[in-house]
Protein backbone atom coordinates (compact mmCIF):
# COMPACT_ATOMS: atom_id res chain seq x y z
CA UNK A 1 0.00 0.00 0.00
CA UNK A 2 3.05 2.51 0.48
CA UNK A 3 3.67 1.99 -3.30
CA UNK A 4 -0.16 3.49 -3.98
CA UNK A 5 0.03 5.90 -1.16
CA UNK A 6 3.12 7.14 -3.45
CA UNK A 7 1.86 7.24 -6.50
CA UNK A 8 -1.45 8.31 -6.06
CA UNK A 9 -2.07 9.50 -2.83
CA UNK A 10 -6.08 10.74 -3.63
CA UNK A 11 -6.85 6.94 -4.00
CA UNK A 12 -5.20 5.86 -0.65
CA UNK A 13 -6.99 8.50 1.53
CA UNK A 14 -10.03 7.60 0.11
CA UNK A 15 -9.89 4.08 0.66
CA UNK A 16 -8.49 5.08 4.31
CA UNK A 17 -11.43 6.73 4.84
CA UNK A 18 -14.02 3.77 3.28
CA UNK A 19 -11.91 0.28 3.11
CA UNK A 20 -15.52 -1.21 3.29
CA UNK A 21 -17.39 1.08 0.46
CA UNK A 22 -14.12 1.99 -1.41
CA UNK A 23 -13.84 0.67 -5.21
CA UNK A 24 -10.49 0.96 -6.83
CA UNK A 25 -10.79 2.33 -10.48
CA UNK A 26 -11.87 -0.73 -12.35
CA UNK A 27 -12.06 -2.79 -9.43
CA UNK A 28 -14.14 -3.69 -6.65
CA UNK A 29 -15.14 -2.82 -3.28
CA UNK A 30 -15.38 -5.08 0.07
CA UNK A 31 -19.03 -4.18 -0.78
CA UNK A 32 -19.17 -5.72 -3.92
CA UNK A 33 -17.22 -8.80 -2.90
CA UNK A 34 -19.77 -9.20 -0.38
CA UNK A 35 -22.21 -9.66 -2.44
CA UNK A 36 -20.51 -11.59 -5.01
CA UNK A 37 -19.80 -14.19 -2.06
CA UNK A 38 -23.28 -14.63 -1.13
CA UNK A 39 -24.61 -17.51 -2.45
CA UNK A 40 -21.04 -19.19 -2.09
CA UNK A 41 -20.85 -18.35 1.91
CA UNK A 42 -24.87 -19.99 1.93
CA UNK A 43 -23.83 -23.37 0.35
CA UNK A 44 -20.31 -23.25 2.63
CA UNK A 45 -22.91 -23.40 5.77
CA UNK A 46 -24.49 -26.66 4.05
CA UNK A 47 -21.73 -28.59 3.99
CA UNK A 48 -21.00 -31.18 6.46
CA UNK A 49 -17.65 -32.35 5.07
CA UNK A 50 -14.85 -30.71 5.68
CA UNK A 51 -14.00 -27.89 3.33
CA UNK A 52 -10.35 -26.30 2.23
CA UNK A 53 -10.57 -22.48 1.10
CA UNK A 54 -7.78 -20.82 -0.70
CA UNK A 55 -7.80 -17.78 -1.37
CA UNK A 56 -6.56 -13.84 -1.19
CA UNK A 57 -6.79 -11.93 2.19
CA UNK A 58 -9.99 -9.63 1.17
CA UNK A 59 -12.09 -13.07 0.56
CA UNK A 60 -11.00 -14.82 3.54
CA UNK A 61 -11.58 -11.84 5.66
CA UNK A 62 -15.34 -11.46 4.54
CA UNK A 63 -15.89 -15.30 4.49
CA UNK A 64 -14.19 -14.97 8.57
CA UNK A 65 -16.53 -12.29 9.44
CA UNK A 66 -19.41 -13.59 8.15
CA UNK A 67 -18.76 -16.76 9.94
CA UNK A 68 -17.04 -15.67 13.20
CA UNK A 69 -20.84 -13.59 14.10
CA UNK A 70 -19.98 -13.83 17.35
CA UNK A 71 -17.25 -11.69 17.35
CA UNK A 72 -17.10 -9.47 14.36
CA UNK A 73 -20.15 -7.94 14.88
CA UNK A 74 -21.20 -5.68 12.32
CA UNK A 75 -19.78 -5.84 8.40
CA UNK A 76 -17.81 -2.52 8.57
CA UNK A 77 -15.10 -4.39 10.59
CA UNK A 78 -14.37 -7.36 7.96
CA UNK A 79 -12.12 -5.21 5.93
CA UNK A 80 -10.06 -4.90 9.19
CA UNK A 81 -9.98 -8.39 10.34
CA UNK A 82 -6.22 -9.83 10.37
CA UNK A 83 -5.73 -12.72 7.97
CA UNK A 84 -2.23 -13.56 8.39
CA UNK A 85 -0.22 -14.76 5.03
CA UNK A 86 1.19 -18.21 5.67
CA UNK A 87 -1.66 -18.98 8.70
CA UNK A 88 -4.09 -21.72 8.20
CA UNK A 89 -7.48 -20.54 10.06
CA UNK A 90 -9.75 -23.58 11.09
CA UNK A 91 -12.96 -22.38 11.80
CA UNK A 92 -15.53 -25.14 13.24
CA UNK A 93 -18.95 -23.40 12.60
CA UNK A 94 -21.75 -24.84 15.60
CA UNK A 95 -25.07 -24.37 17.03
CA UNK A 96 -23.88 -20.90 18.64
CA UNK A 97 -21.15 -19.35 16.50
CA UNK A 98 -17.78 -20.82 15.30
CA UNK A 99 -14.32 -21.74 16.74
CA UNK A 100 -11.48 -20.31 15.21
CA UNK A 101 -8.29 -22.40 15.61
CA UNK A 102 -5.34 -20.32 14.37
CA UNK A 103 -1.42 -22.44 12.86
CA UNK A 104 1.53 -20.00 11.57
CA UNK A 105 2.87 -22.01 8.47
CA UNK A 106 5.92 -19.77 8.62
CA UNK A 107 7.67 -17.30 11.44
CA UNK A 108 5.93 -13.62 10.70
CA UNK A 109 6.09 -10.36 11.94
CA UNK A 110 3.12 -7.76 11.81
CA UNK A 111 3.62 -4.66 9.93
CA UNK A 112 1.84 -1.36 10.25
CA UNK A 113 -0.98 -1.78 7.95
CA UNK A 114 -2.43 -5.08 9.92
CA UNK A 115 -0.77 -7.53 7.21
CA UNK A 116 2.36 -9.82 7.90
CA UNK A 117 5.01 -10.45 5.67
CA UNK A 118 7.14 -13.83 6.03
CA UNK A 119 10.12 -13.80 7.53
CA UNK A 120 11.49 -17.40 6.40
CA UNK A 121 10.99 -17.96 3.06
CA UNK A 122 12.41 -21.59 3.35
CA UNK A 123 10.06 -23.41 6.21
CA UNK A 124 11.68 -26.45 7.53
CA UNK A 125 11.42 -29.79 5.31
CA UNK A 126 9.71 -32.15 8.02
């Protein structure tokens, strides 16, 4: 994001301002993701199996929130939710909410923005 706050600095204070209603120019907003994700996220609640998800951090964070009710409480906050790279998150939906069990894949640190970078590249061959 420093590289955008550089070169256009108009577009990063407006998507400060609105990460949840904020489109970039031919692109698309947390909004529009949501919506996009709607029938998927219904048919993810059917299953009974199992299921793997892969995918980038704006998708897993709406797909967390809408899951994880009980503790992201309103939609405005899944643009902010911290999706690790390199972290599996095993969420175990029940009657009352859903468990979140959290595994670091590789040693990170936090940056600034609420994302982490890897520090390994090369994780242990085990």
């Amino acid at each position: 994001y420093q590289e955008i706050e550089e070169i256009d600095p108009e577009e990063f204070k407006m998507r400060k301002q609105d990460k949840l209603g904020y489109r970039y120019p031919r692109g698309e907003s947390y909004l529009d993701v949501m919506q996009r994700l709607d029938t998927i996220i219904h048919e993810l609640e059917r299953q009974r199996d199992p299921v793997l998800i892969i995918g980038h951090q704006g998708i897993l964070r709406i797909i967390y929130g809408y899951l994880m009710w009980n503790e992201i409480e309103t939609r405005e906050q899944c643009p902010h939710v911290s999706i690790p790279l390199n972290t599996l998150k095993c969420l175990r939906p029940h009657a009352y909410g859903c468990d979140c069990e959290s595994l670091c894949l590789i040693n990170q640190k936090p940056t600034d923005d609420g994302q982490t970078e890897p520090v390994n590249l090369d994780p242990p061959s085990h």
